[in-house]
C-alpha atoms as a PDB file:
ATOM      1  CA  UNK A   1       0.000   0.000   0.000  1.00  0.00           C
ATOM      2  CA  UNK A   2       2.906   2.184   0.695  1.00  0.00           C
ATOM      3  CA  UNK A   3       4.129   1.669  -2.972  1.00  0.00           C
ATOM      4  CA  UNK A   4       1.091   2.276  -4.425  1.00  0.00           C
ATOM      5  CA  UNK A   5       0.816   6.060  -2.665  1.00  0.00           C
ATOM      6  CA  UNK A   6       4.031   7.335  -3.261  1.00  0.00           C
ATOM      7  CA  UNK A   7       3.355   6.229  -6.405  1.00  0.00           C
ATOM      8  CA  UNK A   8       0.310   7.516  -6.759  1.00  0.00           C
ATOM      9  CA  UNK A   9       1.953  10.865  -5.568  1.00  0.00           C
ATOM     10  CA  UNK A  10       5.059  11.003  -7.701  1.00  0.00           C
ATOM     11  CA  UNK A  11       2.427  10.745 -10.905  1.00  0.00           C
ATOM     12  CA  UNK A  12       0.268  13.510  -9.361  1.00  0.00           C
ATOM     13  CA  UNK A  13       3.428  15.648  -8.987  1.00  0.00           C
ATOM     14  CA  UNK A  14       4.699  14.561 -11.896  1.00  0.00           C
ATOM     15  CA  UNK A  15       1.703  15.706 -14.150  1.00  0.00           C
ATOM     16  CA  UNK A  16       0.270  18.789 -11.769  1.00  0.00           C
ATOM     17  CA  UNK A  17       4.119  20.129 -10.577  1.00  0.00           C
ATOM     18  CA  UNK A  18       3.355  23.406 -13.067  1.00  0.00           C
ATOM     19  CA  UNK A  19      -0.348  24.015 -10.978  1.00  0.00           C
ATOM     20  CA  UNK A  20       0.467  23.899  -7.383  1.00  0.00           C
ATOM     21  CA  UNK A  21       1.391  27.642  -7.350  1.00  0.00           C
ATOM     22  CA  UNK A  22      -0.596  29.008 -10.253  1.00  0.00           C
ATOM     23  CA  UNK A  23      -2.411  31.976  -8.996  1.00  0.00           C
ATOM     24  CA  UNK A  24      -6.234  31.423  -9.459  1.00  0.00           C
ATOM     25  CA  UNK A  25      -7.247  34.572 -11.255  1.00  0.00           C
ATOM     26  CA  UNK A  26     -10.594  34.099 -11.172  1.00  0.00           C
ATOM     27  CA  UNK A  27     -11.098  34.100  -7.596  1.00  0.00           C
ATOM     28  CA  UNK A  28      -7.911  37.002  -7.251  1.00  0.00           C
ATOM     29  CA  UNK A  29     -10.070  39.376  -9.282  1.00  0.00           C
ATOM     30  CA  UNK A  30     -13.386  38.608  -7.023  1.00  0.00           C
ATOM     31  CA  UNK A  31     -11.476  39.170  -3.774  1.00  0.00           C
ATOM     32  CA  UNK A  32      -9.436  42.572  -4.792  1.00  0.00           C
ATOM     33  CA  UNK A  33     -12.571  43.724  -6.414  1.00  0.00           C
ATOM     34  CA  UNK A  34     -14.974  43.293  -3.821  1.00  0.00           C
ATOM     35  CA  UNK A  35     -12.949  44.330  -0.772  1.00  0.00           C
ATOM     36  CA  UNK A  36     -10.837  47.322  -2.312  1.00  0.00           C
ATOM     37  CA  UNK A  37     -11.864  50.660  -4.109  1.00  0.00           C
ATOM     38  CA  UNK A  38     -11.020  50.424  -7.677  1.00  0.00           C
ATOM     39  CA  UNK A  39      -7.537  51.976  -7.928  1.00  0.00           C
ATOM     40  CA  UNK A  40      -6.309  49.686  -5.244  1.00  0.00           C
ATOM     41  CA  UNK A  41      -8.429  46.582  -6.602  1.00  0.00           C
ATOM     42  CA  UNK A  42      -6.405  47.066 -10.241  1.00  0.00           C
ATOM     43  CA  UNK A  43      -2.894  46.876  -8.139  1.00  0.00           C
ATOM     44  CA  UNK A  44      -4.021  43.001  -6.996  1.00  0.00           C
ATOM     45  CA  UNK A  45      -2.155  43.343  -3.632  1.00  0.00           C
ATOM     46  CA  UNK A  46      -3.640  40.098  -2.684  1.00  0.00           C
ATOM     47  CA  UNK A  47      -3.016  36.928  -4.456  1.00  0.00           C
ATOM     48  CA  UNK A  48      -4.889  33.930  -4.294  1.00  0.00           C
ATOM     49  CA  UNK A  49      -3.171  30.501  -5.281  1.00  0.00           C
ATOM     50  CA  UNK A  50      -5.368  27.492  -6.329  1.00  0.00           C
ATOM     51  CA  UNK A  51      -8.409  25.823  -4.865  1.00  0.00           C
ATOM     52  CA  UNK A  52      -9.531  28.679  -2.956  1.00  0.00           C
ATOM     53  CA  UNK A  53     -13.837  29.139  -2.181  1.00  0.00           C
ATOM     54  CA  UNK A  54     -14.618  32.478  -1.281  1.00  0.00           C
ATOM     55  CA  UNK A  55     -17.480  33.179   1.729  1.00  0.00           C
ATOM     56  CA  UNK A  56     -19.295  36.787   2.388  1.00  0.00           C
ATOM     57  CA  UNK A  57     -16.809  39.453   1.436  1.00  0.00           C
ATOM     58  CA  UNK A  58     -18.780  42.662   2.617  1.00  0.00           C
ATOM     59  CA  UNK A  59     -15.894  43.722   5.628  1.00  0.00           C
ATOM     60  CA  UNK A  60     -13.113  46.132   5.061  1.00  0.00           C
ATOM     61  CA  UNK A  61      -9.248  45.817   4.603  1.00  0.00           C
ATOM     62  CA  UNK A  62      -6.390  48.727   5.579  1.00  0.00           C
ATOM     63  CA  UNK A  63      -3.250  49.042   4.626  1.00  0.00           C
ATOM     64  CA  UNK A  64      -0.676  49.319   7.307  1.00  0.00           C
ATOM     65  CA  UNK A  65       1.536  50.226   3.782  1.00  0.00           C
ATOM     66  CA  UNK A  66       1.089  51.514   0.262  1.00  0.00           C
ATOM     67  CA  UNK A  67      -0.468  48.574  -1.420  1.00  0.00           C
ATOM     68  CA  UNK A  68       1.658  46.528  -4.672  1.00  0.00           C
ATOM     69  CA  UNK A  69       1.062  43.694  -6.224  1.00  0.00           C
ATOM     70  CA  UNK A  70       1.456  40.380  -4.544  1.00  0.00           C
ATOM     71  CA  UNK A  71       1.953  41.610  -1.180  1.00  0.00           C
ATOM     72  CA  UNK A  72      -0.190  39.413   0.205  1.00  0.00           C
ATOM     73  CA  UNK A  73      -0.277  35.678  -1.088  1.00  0.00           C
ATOM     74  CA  UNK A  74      -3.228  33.140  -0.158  1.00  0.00           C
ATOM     75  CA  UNK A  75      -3.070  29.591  -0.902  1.00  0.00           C
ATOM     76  CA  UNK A  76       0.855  28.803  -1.383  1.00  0.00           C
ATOM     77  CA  UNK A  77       1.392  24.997  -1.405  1.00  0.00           C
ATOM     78  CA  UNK A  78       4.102  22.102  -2.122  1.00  0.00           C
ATOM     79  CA  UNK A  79       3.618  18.500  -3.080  1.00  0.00           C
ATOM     80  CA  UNK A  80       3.798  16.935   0.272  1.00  0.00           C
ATOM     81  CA  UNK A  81       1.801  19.299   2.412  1.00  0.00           C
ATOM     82  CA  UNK A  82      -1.671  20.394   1.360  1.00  0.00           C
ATOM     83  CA  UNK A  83      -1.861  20.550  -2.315  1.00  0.00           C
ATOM     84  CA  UNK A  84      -5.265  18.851  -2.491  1.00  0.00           C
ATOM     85  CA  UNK A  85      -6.741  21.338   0.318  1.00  0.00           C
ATOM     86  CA  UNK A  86      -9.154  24.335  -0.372  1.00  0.00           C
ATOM     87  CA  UNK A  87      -8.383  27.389   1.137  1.00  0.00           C
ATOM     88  CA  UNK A  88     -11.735  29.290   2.567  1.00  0.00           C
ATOM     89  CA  UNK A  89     -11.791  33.174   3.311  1.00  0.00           C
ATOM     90  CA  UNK A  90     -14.960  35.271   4.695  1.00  0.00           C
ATOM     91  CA  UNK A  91     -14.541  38.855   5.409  1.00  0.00           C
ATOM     92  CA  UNK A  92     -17.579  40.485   7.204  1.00  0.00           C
ATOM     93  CA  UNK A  93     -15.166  42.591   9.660  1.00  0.00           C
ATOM     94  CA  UNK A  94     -12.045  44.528   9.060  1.00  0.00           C
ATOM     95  CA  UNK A  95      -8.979  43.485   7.620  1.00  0.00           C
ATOM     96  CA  UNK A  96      -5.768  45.131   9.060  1.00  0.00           C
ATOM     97  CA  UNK A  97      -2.522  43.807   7.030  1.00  0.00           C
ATOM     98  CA  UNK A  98       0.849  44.629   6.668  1.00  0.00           C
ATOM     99  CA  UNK A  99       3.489  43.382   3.546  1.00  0.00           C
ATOM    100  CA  UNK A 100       4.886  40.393   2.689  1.00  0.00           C
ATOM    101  CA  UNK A 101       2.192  38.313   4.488  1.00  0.00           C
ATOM    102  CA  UNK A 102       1.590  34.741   3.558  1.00  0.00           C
ATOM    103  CA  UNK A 103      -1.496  32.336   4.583  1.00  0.00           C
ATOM    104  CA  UNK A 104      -0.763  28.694   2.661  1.00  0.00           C
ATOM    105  CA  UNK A 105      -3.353  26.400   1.469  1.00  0.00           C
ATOM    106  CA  UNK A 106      -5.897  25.486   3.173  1.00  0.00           C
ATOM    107  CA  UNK A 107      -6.261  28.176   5.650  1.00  0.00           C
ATOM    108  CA  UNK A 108     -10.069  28.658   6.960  1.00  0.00           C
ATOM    109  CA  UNK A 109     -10.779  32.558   7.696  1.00  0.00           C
ATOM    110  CA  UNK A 110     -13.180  33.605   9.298  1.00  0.00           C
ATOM    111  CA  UNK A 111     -13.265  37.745  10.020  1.00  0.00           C
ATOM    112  CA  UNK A 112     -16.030  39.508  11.938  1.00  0.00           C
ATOM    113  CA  UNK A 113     -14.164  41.982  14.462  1.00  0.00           C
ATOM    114  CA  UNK A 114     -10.637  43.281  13.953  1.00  0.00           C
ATOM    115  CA  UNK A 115      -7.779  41.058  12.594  1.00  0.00           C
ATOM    116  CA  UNK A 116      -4.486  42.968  12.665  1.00  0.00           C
ATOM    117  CA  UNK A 117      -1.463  40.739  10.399  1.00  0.00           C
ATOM    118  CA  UNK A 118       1.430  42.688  10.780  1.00  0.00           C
ATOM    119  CA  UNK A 119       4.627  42.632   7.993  1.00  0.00           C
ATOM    120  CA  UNK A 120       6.419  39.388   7.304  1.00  0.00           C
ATOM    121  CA  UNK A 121       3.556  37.012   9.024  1.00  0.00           C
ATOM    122  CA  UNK A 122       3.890  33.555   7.565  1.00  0.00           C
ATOM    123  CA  UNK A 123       0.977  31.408   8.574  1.00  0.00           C
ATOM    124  CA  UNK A 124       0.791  27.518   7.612  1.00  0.00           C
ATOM    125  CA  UNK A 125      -1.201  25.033   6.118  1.00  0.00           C
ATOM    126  CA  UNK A 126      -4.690  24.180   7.168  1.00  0.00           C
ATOM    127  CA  UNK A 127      -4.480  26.919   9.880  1.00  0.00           C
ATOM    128  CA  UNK A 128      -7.998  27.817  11.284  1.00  0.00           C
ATOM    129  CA  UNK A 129      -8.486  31.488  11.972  1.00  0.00           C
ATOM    130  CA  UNK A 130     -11.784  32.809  13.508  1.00  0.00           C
ATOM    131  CA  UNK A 131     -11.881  36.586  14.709  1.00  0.00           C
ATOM    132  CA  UNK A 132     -14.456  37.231  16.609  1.00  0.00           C
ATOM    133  CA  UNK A 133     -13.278  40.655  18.380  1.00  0.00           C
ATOM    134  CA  UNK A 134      -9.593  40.908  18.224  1.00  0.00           C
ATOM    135  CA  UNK A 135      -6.741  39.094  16.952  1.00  0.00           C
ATOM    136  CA  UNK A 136      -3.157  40.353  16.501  1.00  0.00           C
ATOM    137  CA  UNK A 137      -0.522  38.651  14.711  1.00  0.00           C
ATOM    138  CA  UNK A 138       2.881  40.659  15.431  1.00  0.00           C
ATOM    139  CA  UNK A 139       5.733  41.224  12.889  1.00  0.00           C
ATOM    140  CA  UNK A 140       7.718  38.069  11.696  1.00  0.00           C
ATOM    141  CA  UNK A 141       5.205  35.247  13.145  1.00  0.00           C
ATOM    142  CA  UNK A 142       5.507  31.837  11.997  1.00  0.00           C
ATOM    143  CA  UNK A 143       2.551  29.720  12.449  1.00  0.00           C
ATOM    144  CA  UNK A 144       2.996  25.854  11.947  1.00  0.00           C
ATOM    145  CA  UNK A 145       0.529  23.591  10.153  1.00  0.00           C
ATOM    146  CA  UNK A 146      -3.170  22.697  11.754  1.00  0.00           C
ATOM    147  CA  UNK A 147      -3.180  25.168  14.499  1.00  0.00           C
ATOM    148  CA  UNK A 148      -6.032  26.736  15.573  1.00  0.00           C
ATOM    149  CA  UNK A 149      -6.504  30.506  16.306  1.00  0.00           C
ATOM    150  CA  UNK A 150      -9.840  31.550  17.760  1.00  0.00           C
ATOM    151  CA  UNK A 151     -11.130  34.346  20.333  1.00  0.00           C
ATOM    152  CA  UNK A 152     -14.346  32.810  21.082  1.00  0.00           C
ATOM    153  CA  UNK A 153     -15.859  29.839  22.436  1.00  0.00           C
ATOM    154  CA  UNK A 154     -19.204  29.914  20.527  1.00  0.00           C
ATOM    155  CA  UNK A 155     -20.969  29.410  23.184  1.00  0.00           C
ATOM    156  CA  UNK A 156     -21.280  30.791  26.436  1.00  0.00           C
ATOM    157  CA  UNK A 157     -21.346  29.140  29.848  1.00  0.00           C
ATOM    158  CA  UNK A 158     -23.766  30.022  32.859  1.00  0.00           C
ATOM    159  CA  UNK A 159     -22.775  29.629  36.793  1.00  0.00           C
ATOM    160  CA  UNK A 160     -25.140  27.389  38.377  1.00  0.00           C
ATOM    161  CA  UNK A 161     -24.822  29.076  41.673  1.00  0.00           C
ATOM    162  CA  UNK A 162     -24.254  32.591  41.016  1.00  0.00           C
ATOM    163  CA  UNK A 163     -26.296  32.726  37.861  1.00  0.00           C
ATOM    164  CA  UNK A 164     -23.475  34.989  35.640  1.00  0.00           C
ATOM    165  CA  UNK A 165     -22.316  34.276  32.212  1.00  0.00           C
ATOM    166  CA  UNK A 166     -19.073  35.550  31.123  1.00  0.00           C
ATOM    167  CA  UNK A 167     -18.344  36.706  27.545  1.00  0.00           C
ATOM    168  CA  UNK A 168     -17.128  34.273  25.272  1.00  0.00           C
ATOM    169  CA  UNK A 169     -15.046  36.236  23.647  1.00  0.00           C
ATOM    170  CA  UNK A 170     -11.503  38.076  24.553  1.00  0.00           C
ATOM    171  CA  UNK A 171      -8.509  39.214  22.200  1.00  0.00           C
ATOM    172  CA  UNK A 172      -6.055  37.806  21.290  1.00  0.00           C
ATOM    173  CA  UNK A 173      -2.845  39.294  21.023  1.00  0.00           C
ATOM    174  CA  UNK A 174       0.553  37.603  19.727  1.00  0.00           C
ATOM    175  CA  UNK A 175       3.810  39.440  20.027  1.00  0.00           C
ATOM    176  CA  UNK A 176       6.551  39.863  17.163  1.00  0.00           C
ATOM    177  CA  UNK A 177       8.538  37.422  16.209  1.00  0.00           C
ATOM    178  CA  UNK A 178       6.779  34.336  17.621  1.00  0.00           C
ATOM    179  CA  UNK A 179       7.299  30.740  16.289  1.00  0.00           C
ATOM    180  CA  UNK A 180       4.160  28.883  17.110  1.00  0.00           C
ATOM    181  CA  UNK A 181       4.304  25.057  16.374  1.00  0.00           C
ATOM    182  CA  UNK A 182       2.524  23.063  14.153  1.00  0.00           C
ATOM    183  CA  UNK A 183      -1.102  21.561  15.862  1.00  0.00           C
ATOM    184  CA  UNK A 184      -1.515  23.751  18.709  1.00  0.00           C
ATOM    185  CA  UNK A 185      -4.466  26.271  19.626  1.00  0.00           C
ATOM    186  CA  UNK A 186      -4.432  29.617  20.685  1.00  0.00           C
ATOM    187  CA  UNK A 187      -7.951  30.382  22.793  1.00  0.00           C
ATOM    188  CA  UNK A 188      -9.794  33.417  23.653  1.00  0.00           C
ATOM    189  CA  UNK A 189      -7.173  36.068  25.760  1.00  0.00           C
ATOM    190  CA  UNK A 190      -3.903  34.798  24.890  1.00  0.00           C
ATOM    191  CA  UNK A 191      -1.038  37.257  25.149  1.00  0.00           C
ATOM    192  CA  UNK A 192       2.477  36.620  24.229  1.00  0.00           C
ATOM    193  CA  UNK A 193       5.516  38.623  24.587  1.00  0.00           C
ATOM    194  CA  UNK A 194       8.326  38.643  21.972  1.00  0.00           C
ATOM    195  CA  UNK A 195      10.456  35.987  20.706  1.00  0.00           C
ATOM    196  CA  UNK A 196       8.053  33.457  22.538  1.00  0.00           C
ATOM    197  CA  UNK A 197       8.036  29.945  21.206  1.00  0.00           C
ATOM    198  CA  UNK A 198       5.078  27.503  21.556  1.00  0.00           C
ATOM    199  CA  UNK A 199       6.360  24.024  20.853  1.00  0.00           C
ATOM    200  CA  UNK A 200       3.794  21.768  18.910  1.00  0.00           C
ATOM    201  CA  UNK A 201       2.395  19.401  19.150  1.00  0.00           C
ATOM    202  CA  UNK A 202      -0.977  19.992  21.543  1.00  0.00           C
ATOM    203  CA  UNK A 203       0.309  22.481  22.970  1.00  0.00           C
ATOM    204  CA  UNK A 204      -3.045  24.704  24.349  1.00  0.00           C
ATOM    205  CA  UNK A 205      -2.643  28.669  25.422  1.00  0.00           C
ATOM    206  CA  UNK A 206      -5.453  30.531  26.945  1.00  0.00           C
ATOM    207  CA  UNK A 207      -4.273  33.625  28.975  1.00  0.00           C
ATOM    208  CA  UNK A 208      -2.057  36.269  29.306  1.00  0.00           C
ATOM    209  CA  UNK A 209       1.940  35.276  28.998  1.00  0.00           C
ATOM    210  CA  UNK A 210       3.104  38.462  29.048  1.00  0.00           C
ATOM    211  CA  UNK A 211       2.625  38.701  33.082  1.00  0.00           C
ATOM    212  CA  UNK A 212       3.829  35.391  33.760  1.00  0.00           C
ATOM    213  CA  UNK A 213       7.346  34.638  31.260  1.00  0.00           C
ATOM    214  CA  UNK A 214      10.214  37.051  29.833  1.00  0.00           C
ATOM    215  CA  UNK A 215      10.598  37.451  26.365  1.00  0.00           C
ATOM    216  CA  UNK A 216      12.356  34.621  24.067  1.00  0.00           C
ATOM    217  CA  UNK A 217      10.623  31.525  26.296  1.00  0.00           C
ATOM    218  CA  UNK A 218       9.811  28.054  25.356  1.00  0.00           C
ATOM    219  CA  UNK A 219       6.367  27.713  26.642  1.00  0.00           C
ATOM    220  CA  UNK A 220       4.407  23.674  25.927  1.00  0.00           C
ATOM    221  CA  UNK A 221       1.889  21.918  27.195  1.00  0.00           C
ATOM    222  CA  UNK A 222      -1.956  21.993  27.967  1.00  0.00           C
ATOM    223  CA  UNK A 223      -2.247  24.110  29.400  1.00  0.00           C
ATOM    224  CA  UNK A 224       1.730  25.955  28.125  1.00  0.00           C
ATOM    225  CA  UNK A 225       3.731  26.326  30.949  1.00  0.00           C
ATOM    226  CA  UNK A 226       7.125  27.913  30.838  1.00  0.00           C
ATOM    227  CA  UNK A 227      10.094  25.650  29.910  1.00  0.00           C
ATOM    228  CA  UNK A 228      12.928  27.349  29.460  1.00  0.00           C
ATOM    229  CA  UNK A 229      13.925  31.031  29.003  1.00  0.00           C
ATOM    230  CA  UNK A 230      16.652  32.668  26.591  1.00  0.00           C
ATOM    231  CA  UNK A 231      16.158  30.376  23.463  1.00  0.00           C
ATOM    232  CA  UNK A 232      14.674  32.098  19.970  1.00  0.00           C
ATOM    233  CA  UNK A 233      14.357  30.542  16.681  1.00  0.00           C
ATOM    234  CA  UNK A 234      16.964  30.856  14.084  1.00  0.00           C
ATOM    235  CA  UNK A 235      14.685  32.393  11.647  1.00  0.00           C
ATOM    236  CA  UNK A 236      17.547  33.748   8.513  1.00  0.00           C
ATOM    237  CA  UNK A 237      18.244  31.432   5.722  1.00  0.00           C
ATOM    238  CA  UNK A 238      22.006  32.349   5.697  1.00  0.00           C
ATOM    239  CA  UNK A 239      22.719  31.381   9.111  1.00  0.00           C
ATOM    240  CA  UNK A 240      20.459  28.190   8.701  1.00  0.00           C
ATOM    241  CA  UNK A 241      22.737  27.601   5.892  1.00  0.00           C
ATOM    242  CA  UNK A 242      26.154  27.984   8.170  1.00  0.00           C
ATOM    243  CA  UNK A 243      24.445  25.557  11.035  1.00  0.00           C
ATOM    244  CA  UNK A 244      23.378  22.635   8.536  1.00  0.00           C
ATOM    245  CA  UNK A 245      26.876  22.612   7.128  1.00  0.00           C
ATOM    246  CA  UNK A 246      28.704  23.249  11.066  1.00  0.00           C
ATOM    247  CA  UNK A 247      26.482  19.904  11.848  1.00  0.00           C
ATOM    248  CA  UNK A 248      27.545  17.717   8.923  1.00  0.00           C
ATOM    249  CA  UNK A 249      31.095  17.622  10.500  1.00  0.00           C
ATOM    250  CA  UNK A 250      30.599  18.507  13.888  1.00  0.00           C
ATOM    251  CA  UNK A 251      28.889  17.240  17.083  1.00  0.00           C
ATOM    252  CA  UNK A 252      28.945  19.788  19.985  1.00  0.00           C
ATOM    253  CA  UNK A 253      26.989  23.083  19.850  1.00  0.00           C
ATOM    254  CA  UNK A 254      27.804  25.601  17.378  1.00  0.00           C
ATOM    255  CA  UNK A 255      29.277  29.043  19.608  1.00  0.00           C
ATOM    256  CA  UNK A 256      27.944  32.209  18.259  1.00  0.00           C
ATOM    257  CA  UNK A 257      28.849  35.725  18.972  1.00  0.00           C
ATOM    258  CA  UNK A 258      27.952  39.109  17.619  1.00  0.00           C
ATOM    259  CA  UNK A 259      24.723  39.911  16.725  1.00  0.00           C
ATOM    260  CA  UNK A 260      22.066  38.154  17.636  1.00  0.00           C
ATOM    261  CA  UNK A 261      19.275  39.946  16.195  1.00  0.00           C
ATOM    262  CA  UNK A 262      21.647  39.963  12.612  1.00  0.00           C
ATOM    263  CA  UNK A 263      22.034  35.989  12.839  1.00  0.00           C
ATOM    264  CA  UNK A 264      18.163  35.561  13.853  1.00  0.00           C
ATOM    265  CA  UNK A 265      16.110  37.478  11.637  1.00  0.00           C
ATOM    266  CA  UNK A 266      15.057  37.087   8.121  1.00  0.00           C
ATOM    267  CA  UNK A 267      16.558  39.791   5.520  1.00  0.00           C
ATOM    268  CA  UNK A 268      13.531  41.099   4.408  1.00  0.00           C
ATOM    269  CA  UNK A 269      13.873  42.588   0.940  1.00  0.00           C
ATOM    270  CA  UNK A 270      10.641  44.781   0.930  1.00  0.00           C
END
């Protein structure tokens, strides 16, 4: 059986490799269109990449830069990930995004308060985002694949005794430069601080971190706990480079010094 589905998969790659990051320009035009005055509609600043259904689009989107063309990409895929997935987008509330943002396939979006992407936010595949009131993504997150990102619980829950019922709904609000791990979920009033990783998998956050760990912590569990402090993700391509090749010959830990924020941090070009 194993044979038979990478085999199966090597053919699909083999005959679809040219379509898994063709942008779908039918569904490109609908979104800039609908969402965007005219002028800024005909400058397509957001790109939408294959299977891609679109819900109610009747919200707003800003700016936090002059728009261009392709500065925000939907729908980006490989072979081995989630090439057969649909991506689905509804926009009913506002739209706050910065450049060089990137949701891959199969991202579910749901927007009726404020969501607030800022520059360089990479989010992964099959991520579920539902904004009820308030969700901020800082600069430079990375999001891993199948985690969940809602500020609501739906539903709300009554005190037998005392007879109140809470709100079911509280921001959320994630710091720059935060790595969060593939199959985790971020509830209803998480905080983070900066530089905080959230190790996947299962990993479950639901209140405010920035009170309770410094910046640049390893936080896991259900519900995260603090695991270590100091550590950030090596998040530049050159450096990645220089540790993959220090490992192929060596076994101890590579010893930086200098910059940190230099060997951490992507070069953005934009």
């Amino acid at each position: 059986m194993r044979k038979i589905y990478f085999r199966n998969l090597l053919r699909y790659f083999h005959n679809n490799h040219h379509n898994i990051n063709r942008v779908n320009w039918w569904q490109t035009l609908r979104f800039n269109f609908m969402l965007l005055p005219f002028k800024t509609a005909c400058k397509l600043p957001f790109l939408l990449y294959g299977k891609c259904e679109l819900g109610v689009l009747r919200g707003e989107v800003e700016f936090l830069h002059k728009p261009y063309k392709g500065m925000v990409k939907i729908g980006l895929t490989d072979p081995f990930r989630s090439i057969e997935c649909t991506t689905y987008v509804c926009i009913i509330g506002l739209l706050q995004i910065g450049k060089e943002v990137v949701f891959r396939r199969g991202t579910h979006m749901e927007i009726n308060g404020v969501f607030n992407v800022e520059d360089y936010s990479y989010i992964g595949d099959n991520v579920c985002i539902k904004v009820a009131k308030l969700v901020h993504l800082g600069y430079g997150l990375r999001v891993g694949n199948n985690t969940t990102i809602m500020d609501t619980d739906f539903h709300y829950v009554i005190n037998t005794t005392t007879g109140l019922v809470k709100d079911n709904s509280l921001p959320i609000i994630i710091g720059d430069n935060n790595w969060i791990g593939g199959n985790c979920i971020i509830k209803k009033g998480t905080k983070t601080p900066k530089g905080t990783i959230v190790a996947g998998p299962y990993s479950m956050l639901s209140k405010d971190y920035t009170k309770l760990i410094p910046e640049y912590s390893l936080v896991a569990g259900s519900p995260a706990k603090l695991l270590i402090e100091n550590v950030r993700r090596v998040n530049n391509y050159d450096s990645e480079k220089i540790l993959a090749d220090y490992f192929k010959e060596h076994n101890e830990p590579f010893a930086f010094s200098g910059d940190i924020d230099d060997f951490c941090l992507p070069k953005y070009t934009k």
